[in-house]
Protein backbone atom coordinates (compact mmCIF):
# COMPACT_ATOMS: atom_id res chain seq x y z
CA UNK A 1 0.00 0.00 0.00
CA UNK A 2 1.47 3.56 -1.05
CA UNK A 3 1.89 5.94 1.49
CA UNK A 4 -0.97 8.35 0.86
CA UNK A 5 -3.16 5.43 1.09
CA UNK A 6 -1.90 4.58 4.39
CA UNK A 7 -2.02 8.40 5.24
CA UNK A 8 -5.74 8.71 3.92
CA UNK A 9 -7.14 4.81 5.73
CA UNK A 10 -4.85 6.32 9.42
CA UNK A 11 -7.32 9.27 9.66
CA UNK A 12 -10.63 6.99 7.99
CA UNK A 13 -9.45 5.15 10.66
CA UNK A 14 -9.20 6.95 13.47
CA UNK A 15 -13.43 8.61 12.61
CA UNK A 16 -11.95 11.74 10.13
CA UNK A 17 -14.12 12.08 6.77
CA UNK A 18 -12.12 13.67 3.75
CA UNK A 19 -13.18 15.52 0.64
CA UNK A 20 -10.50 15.85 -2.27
CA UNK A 21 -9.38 19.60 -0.98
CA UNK A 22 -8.62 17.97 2.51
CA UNK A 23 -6.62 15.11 0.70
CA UNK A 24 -4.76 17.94 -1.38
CA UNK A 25 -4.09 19.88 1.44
CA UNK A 26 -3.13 16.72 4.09
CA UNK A 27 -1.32 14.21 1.74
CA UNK A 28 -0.84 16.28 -1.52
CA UNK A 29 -2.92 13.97 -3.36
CA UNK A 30 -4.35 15.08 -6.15
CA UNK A 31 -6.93 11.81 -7.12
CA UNK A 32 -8.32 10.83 -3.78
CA UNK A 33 -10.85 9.31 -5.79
CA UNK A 34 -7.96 6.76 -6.83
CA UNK A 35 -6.88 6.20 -3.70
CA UNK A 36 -10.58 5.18 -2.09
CA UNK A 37 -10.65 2.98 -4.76
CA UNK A 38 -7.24 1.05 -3.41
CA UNK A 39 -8.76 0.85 -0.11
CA UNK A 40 -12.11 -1.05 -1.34
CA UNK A 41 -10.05 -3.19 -3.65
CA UNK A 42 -8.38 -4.51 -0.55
CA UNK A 43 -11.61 -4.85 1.33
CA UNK A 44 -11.70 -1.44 3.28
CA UNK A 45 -14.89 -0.41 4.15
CA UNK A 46 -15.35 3.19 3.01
CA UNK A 47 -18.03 5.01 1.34
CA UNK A 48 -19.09 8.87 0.71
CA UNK A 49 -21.72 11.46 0.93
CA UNK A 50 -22.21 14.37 -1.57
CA UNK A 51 -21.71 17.50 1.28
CA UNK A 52 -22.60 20.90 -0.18
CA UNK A 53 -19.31 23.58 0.08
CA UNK A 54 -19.59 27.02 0.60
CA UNK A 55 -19.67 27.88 -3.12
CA UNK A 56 -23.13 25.85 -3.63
CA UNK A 57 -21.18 23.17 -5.16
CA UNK A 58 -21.26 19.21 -4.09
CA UNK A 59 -18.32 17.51 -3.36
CA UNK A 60 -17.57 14.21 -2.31
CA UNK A 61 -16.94 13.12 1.49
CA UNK A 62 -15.44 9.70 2.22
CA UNK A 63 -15.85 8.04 5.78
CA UNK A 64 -15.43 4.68 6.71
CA UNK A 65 -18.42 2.35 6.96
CA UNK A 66 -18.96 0.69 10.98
CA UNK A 67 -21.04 -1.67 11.74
């Protein structure tokens, strides 16, 4: 697993949510998108919400999925 992976499933982990400006400005990732899909493909549980930023736009918001 690359490192912004294991950067980005540490703070799914530990309750955070991220959007793609949190995983630019955290991990300098520029396709978080990318990187959730790593996680499922090994069987992480993650999924998203569509959150509406201050602009009026809707951007995604991963979290991980608990039972």
């Amino acid at each position: 697993m690359e490192t912004q992976t294991k950067q980005i499933k540490a703070d799914l982990d530990s309750g955070k949510t991220i959007t793609a400006i949190d995983a630019l400005l955290n991990y300098n990732c520029f396709r978080l998108s990318a990187r959730i899909r790593d996680l499922k493909d090994l069987g992480y549980p993650v999924d998203k919400t569509m959150i509406q930023i201050e602009s009026g736009k809707y951007v995604a918001q991963y979290f991980k999925v608990t039972q």
